[in-house]
N, C-alpha and C. Protein backbone atom coordinates (compact mmCIF):
# COMPACT_ATOMS: atom_id res chain seq x y z
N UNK A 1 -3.45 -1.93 -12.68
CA UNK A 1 -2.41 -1.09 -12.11
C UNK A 1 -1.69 -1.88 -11.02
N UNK A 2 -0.37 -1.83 -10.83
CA UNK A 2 0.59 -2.98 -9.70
C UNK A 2 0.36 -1.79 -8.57
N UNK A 3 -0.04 -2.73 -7.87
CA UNK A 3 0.18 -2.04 -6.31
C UNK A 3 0.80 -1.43 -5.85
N UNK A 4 1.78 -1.51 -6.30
CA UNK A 4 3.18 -0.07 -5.64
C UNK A 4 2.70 0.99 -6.14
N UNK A 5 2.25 0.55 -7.63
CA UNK A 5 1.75 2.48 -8.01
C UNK A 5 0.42 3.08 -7.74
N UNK A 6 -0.33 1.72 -6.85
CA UNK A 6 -1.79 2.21 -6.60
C UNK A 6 -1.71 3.01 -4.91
N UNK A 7 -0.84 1.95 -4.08
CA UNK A 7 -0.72 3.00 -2.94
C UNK A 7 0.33 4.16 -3.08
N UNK A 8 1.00 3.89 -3.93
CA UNK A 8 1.69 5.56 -4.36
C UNK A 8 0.48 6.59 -4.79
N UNK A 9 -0.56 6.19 -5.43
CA UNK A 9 -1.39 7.22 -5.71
C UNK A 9 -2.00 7.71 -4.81
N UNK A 10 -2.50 6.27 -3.65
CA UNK A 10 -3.30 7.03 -2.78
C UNK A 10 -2.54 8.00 -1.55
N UNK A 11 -1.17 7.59 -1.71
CA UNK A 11 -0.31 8.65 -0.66
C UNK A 11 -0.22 9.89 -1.24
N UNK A 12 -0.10 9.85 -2.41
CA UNK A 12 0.05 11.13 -2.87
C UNK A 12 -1.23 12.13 -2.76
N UNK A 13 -2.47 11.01 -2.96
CA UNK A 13 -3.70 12.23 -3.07
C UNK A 13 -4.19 12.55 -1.43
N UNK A 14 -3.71 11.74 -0.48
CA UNK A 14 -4.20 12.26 0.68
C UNK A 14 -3.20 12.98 1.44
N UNK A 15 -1.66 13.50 1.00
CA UNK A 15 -0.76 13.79 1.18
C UNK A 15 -0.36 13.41 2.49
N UNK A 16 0.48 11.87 2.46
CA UNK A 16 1.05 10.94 3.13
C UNK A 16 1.89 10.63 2.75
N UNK A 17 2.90 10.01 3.81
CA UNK A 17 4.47 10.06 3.52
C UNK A 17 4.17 8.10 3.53
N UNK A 18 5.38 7.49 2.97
CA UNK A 18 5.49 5.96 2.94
C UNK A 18 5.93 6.06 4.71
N UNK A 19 7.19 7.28 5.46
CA UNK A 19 7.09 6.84 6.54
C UNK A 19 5.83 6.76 7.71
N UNK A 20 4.86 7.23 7.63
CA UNK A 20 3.41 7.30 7.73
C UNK A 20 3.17 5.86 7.94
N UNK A 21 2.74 5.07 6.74
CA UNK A 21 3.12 4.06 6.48
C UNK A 21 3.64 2.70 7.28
N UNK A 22 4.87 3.39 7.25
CA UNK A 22 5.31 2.41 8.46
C UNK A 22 5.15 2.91 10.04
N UNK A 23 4.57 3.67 10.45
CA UNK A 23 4.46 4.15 11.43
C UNK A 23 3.07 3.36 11.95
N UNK A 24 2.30 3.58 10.62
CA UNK A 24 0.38 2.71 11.17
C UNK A 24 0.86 1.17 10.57
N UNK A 25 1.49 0.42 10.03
CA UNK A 25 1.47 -0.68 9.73
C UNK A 25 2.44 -1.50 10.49
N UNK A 26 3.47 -0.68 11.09
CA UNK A 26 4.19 -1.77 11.94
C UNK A 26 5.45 -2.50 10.73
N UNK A 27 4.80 -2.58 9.30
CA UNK A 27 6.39 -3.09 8.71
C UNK A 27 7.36 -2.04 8.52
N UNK A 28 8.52 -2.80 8.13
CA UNK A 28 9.94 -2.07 7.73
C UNK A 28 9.79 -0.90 6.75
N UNK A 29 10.41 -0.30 6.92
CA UNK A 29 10.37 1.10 6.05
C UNK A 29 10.88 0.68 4.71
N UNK A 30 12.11 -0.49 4.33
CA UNK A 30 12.49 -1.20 3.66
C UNK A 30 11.29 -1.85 2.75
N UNK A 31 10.54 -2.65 3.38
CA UNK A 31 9.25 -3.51 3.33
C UNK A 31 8.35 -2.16 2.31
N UNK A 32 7.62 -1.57 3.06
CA UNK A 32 7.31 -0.33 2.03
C UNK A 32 7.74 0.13 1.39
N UNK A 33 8.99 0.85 1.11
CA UNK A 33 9.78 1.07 0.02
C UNK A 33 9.40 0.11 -1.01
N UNK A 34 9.92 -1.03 -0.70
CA UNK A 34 10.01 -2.29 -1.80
C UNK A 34 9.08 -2.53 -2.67
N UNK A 35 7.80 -2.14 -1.66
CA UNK A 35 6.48 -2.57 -2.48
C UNK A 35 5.66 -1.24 -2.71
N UNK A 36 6.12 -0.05 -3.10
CA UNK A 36 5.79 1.34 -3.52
C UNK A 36 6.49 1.10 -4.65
N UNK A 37 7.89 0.57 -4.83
CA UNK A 37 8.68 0.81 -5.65
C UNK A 37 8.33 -0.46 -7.13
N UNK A 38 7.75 -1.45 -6.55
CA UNK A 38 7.49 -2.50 -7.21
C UNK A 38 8.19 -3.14 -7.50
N UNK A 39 9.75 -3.48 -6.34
CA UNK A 39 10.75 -4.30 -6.46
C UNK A 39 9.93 -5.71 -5.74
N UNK A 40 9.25 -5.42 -4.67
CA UNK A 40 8.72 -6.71 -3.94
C UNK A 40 7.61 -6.85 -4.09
N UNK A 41 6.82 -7.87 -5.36
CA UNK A 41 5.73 -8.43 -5.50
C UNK A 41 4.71 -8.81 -4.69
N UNK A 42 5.21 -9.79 -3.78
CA UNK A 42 4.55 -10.73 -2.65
C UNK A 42 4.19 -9.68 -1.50
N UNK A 43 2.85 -9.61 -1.51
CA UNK A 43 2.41 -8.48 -0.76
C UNK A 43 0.81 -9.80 0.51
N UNK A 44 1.59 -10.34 1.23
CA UNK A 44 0.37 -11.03 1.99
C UNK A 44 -0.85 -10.74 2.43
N UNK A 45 -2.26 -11.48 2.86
CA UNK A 45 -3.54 -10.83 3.20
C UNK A 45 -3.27 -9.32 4.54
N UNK A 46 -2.22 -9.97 5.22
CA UNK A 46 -2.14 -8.98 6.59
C UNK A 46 -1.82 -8.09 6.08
N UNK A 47 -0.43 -8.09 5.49
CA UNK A 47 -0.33 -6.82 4.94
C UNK A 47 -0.59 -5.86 4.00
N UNK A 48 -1.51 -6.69 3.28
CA UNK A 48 -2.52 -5.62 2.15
C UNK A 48 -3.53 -4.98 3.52
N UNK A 49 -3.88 -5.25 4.24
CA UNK A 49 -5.09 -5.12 5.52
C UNK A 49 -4.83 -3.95 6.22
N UNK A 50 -3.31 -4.01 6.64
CA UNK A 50 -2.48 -2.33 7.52
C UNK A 50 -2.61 -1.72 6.35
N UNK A 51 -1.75 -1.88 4.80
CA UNK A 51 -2.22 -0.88 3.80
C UNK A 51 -2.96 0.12 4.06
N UNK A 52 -4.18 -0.95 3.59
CA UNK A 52 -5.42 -0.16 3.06
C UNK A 52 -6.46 0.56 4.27
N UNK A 53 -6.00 -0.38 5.58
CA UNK A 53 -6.23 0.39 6.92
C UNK A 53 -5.54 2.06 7.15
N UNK A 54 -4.54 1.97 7.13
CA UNK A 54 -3.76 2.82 6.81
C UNK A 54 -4.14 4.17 5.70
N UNK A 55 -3.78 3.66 4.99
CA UNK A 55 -4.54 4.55 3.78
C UNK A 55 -5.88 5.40 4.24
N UNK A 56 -6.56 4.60 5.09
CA UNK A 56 -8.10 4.93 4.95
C UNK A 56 -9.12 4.17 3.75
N UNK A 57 -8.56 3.02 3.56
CA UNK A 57 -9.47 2.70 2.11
C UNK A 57 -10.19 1.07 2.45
N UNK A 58 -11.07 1.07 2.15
CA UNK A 58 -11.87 -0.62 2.90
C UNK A 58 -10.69 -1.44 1.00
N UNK A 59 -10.29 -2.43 1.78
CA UNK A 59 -9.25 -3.42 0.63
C UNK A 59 -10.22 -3.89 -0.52
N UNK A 60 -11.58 -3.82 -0.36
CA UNK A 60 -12.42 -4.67 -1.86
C UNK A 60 -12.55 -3.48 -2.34
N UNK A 61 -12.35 -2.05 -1.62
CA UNK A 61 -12.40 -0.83 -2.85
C UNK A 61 -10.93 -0.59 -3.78
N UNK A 62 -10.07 -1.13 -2.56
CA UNK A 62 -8.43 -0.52 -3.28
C UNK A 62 -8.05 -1.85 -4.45
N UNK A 63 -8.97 -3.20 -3.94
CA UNK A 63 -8.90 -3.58 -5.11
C UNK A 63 -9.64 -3.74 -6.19
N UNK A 64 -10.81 -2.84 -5.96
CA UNK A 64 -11.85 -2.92 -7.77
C UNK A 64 -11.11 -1.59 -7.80
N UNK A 65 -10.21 -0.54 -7.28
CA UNK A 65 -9.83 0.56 -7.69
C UNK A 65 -8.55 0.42 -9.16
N UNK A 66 -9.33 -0.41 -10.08
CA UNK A 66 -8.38 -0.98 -11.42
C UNK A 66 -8.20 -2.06 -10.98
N UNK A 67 -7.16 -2.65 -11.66
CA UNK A 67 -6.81 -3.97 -11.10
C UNK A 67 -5.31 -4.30 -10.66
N UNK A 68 -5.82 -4.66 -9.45
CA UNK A 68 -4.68 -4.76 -8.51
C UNK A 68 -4.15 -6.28 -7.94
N UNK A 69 -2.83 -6.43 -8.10
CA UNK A 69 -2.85 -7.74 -7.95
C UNK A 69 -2.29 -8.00 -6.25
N UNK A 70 -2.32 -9.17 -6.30
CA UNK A 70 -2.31 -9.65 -5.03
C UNK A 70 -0.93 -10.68 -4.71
């Protein structure tokens, strides 16, 4: 599963907004968009880290959660 649609899932099931998002991660609202939407691939260690911080999810679960690329 591509990452835009894996943290789309998890916003959706803990009912969280992408601006959320940028509120605990510090990037651009742009920046999230991009990579929810799966226009922007290149997703770096830091910022998979606020993600999945964010989210609530430890990152070696969000990534055996299918396969998620990096």
């Amino acid at each position: 599963m591509e990452v835009g649609l894996k943290i789309g899932k998890y916003l959706k099931d803990r009912g969280i907004t992408q601006a959320f998002l940028v509120r605990e991660t510090g990037l651009t609202a742009s920046a999230i968009s991009d990579i929810c939407s799966g226009s922007r691939k290149g997703i770096d260690c830091l910022e998979y880290f606020k993600i999945c911080k964010a989210l609530g999810v430890d990152m070696m679960t969000f990534i055996a959660d299918g396969e998620a690329e990096l």
